[in-house]
N, C-alpha and C. Protein backbone atom coordinates (compact mmCIF):
# COMPACT_ATOMS: atom_id res chain seq x y z
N UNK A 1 -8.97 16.04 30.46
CA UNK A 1 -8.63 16.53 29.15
C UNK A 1 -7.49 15.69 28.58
N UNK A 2 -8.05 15.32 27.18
CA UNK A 2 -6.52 14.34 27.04
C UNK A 2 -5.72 15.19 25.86
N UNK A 3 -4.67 15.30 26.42
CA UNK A 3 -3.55 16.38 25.28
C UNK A 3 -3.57 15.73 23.68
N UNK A 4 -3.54 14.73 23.25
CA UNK A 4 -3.55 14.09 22.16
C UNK A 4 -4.09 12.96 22.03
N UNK A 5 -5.14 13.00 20.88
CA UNK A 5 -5.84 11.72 20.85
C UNK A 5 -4.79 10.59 20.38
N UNK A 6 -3.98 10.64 19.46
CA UNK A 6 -3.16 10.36 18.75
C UNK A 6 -2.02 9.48 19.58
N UNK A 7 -1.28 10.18 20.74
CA UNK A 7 -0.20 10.19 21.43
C UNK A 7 -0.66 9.14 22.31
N UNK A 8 -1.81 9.38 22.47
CA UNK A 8 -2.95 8.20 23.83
C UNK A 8 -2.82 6.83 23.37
N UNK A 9 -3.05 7.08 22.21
CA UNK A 9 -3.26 5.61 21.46
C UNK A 9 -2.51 4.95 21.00
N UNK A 10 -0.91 5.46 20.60
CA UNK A 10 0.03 5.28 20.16
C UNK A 10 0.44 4.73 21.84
N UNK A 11 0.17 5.39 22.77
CA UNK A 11 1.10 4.88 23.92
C UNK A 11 0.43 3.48 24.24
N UNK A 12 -1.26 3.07 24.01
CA UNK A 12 -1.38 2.23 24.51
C UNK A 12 -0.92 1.35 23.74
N UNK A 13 -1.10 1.62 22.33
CA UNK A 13 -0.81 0.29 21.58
C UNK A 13 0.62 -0.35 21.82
N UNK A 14 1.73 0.88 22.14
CA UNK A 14 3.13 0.57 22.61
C UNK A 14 2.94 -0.37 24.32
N UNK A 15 2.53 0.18 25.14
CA UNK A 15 2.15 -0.52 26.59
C UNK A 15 0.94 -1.51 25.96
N UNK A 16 0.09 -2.39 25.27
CA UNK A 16 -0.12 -3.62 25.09
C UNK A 16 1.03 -4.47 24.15
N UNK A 17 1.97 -3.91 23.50
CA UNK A 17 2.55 -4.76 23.02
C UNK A 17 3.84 -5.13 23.95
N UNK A 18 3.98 -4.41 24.85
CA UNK A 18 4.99 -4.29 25.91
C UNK A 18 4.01 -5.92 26.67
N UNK A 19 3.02 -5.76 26.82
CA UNK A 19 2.78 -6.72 27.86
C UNK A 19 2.05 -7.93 27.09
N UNK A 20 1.78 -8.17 25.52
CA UNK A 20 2.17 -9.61 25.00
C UNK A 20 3.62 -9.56 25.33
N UNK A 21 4.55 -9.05 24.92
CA UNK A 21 5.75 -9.75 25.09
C UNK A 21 6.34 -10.24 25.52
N UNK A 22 5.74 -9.44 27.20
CA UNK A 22 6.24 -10.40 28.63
C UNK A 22 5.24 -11.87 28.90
N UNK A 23 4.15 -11.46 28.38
CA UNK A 23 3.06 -12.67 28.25
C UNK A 23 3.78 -13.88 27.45
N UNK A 24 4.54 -13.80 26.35
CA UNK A 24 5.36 -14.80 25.42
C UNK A 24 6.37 -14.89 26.43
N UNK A 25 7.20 -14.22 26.76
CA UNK A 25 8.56 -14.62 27.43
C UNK A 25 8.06 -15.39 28.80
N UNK A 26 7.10 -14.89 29.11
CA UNK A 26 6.64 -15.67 30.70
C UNK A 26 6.37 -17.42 29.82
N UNK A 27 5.60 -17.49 28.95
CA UNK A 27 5.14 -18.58 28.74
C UNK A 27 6.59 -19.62 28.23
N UNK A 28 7.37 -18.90 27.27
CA UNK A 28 8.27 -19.70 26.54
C UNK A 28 9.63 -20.26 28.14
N UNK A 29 9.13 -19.45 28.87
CA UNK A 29 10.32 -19.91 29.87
C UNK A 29 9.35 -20.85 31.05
N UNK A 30 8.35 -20.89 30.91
CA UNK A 30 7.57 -21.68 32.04
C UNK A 30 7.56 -23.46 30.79
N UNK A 31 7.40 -23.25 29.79
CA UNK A 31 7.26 -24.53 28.45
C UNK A 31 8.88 -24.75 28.37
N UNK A 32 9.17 -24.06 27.84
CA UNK A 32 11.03 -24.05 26.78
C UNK A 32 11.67 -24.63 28.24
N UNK A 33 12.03 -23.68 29.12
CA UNK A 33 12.96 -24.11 30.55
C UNK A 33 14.24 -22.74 29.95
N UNK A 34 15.25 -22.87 31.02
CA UNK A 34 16.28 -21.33 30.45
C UNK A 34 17.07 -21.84 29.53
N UNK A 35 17.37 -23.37 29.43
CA UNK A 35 18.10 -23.70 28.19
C UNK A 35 17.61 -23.79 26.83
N UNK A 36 16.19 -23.71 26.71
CA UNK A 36 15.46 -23.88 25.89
C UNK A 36 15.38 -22.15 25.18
N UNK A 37 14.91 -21.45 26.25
CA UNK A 37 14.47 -19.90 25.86
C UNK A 37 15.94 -19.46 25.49
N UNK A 38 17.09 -19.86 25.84
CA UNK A 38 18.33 -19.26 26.20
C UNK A 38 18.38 -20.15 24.40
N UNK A 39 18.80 -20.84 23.68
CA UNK A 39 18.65 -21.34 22.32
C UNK A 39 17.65 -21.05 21.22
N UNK A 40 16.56 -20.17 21.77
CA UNK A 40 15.80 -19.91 20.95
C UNK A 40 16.05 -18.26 20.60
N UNK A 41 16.76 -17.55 21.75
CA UNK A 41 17.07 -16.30 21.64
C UNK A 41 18.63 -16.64 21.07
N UNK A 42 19.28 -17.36 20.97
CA UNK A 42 20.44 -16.95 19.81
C UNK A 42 20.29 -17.56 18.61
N UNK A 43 18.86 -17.95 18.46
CA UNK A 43 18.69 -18.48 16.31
C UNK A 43 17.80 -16.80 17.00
N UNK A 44 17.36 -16.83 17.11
CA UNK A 44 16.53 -15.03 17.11
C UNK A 44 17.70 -13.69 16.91
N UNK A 45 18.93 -14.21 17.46
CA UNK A 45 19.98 -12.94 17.41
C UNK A 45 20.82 -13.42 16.19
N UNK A 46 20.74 -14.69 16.04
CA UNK A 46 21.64 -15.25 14.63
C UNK A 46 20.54 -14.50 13.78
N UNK A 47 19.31 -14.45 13.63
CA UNK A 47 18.52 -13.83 12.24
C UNK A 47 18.45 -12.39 12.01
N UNK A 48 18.99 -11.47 13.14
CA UNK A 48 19.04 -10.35 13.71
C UNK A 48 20.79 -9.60 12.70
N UNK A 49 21.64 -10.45 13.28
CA UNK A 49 22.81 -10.65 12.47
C UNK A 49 23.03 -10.29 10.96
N UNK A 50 22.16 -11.60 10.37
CA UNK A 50 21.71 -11.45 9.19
C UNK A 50 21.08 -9.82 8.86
N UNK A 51 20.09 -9.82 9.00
CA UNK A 51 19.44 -8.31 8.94
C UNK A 51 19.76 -7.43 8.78
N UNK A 52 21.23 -7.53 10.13
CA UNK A 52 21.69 -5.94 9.75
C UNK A 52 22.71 -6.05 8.10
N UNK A 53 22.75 -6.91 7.72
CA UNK A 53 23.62 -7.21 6.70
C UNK A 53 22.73 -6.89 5.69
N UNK A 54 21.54 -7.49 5.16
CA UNK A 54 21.40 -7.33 4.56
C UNK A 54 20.32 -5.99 4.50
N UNK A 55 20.36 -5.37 5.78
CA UNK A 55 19.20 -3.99 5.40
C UNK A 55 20.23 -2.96 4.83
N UNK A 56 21.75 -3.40 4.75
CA UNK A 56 22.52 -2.21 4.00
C UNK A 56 22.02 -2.07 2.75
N UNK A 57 21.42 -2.81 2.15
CA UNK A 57 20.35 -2.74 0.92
C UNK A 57 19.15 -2.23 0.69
N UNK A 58 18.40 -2.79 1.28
CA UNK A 58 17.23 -2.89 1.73
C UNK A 58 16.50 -1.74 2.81
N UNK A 59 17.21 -1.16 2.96
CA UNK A 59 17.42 -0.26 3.57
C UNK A 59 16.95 1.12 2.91
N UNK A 60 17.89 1.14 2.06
CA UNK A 60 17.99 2.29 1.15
C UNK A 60 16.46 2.32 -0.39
N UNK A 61 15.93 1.14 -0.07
CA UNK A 61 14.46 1.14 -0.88
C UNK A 61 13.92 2.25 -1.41
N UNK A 62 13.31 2.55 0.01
CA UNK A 62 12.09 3.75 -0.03
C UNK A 62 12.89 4.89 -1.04
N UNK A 63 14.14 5.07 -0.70
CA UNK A 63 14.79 6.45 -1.09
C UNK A 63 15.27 6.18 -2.94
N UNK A 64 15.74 4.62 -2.96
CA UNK A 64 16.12 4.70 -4.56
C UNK A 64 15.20 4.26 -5.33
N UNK A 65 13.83 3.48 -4.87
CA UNK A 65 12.51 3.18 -5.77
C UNK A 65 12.34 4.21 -6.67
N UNK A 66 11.61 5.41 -6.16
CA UNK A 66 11.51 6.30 -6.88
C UNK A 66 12.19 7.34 -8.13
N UNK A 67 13.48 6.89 -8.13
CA UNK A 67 14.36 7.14 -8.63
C UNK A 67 14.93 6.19 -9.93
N UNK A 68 15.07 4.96 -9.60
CA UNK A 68 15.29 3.84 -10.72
C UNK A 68 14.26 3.21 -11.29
N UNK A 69 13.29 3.04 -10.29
CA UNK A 69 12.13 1.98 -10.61
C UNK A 69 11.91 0.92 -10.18
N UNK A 70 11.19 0.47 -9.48
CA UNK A 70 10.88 -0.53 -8.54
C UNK A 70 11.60 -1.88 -9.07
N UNK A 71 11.77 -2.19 -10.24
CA UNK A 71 11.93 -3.63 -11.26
C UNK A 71 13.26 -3.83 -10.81
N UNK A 72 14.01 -2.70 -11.24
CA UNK A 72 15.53 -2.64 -10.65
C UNK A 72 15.38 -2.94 -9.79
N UNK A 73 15.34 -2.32 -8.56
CA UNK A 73 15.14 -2.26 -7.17
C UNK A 73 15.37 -4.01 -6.16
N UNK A 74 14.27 -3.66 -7.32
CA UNK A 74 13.82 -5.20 -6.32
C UNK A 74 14.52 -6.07 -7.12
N UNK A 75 15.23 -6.34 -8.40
CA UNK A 75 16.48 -7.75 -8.94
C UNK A 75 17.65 -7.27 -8.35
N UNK A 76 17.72 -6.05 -8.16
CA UNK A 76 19.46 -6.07 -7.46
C UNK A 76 19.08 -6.11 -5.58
N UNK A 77 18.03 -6.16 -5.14
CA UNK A 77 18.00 -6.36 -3.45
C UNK A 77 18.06 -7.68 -3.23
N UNK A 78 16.94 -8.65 -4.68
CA UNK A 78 16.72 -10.06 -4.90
C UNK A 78 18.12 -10.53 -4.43
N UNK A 79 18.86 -9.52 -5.42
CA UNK A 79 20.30 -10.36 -5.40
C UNK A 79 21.35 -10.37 -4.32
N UNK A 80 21.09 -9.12 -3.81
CA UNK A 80 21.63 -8.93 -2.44
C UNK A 80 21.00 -9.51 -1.39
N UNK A 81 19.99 -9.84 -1.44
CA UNK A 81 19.77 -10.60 -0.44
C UNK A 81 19.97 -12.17 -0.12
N UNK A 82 20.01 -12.64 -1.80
CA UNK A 82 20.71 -14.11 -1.67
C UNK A 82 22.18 -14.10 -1.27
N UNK A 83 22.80 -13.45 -2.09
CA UNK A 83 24.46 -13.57 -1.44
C UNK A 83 25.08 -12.95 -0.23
N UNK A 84 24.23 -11.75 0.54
CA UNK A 84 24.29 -11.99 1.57
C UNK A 84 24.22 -13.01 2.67
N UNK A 85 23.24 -13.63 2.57
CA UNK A 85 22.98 -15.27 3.04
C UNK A 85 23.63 -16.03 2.85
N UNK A 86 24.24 -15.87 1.56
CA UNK A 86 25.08 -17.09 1.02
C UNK A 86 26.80 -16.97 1.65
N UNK A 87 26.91 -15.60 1.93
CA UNK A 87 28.49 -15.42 2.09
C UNK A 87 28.21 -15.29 4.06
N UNK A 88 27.13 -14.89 4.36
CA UNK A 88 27.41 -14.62 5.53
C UNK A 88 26.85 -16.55 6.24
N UNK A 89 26.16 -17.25 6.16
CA UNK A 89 26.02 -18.31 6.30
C UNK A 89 27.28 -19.55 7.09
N UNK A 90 28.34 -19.11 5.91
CA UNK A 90 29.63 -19.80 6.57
C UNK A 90 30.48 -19.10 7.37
N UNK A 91 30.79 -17.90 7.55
CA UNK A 91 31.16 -17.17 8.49
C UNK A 91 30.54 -17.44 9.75
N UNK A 92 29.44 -17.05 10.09
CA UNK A 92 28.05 -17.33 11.26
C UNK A 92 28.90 -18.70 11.72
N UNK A 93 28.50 -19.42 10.98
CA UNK A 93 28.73 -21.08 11.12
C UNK A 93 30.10 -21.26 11.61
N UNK A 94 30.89 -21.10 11.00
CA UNK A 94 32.43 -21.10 11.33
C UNK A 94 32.53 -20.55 12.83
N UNK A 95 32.22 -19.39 12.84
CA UNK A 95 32.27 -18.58 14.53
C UNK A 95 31.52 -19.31 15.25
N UNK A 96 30.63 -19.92 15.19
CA UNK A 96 29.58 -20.36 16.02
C UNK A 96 28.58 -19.51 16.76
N UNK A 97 27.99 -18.51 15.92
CA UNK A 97 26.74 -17.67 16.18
C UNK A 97 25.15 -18.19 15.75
N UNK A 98 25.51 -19.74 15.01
CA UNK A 98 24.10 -20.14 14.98
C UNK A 98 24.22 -21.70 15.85
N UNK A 99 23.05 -21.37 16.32
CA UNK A 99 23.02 -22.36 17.66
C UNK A 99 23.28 -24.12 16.53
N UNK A 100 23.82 -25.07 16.95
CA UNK A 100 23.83 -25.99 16.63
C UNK A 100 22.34 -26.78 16.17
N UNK A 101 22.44 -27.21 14.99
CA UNK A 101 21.04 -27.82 14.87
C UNK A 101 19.87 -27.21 14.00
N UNK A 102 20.26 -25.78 14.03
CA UNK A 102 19.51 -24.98 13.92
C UNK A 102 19.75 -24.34 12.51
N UNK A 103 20.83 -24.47 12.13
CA UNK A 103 21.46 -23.66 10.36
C UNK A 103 20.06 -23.51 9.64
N UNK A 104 19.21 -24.89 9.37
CA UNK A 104 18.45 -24.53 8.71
C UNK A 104 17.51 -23.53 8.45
N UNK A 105 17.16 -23.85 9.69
CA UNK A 105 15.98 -22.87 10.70
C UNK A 105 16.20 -21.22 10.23
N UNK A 106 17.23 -21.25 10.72
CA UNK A 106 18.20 -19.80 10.66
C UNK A 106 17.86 -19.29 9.65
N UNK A 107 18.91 -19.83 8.50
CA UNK A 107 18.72 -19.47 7.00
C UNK A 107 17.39 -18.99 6.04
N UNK A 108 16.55 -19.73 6.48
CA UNK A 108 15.27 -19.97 6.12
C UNK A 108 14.46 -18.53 6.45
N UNK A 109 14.56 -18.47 8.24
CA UNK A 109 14.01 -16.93 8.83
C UNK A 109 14.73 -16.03 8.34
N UNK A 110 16.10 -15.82 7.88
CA UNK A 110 16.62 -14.86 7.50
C UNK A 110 16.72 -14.29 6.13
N UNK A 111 16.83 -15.38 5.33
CA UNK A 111 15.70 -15.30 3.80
C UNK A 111 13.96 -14.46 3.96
N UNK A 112 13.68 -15.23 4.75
CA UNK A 112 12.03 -14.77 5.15
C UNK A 112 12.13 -13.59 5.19
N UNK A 113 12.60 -13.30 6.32
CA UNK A 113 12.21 -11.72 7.01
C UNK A 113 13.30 -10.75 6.02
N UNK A 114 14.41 -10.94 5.16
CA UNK A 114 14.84 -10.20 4.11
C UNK A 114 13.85 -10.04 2.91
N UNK A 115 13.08 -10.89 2.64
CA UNK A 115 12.29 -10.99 1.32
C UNK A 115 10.83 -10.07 2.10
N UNK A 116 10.10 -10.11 3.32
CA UNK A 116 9.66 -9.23 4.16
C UNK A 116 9.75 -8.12 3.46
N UNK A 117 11.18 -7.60 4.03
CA UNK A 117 11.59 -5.89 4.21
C UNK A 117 11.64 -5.35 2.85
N UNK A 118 12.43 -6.11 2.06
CA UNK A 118 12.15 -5.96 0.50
C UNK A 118 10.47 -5.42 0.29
N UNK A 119 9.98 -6.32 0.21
CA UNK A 119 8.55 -6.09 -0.42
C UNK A 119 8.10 -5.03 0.17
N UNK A 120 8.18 -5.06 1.44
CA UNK A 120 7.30 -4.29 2.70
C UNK A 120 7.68 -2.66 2.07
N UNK A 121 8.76 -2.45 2.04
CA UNK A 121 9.37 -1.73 1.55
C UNK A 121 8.90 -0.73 -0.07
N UNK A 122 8.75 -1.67 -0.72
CA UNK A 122 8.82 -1.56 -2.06
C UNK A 122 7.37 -0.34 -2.28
């Protein structure tokens, strides 16, 4: 008897994505090497960084869409999400939380996946 069809399926889809992940991490460290995987996980925590910065915005979507109107919404997140990037960029850099080499890279995913949550959101 299965208690929830729902709960079943939700668990597997959680336990197959559990085991791509180790499937990627097995592969990127057998290809990359630990200095390689070990540089690719801090531009991954440098874009992570970003994120939480700018989901103080972005964040709050779902709840003020309905309320102002999507048009708003989305030119003042637009905007928060560039100068977030823009102010947090040299800070990052200055501390040395984005791996050397990599600024571009960085910037680029963290634009990406902000313009993402925006929309995704919207």
């Amino acid at each position: 008897m299965i208690p929830n069809k729902k709960i079943v399926l939700t668990s597997a889809v959680r336990f197959y994505g559990a085991a791509v992940s180790l499937l990627i991490l097995l592969l990127n460290a057998k290809f990359l090497g630990a200095r390689g995987v070990g540089i690719y996980s801090l531009a991954i925590l440098a874009v992570a960084f970003y994120q939480n910065v700018i989901g103080f915005v972005t964040g709050a979507i779902p709840y003020w869409t309905p309320r102002k109107g999507s048009r708003n919404i989305v030119l003042a997140s637009l905007f928060w999400i560039f100068v977030a990037v823009g102010v947090c960029t040299p800070v990052f850099y200055i501390l040395g939380m984005i791996p050397e080499g990599l600024l571009t890279g960085v910037v680029f995913l963290a634009l990406l996946h902000g313009l993402h949550g925006l929309f995704q959101n919207i």
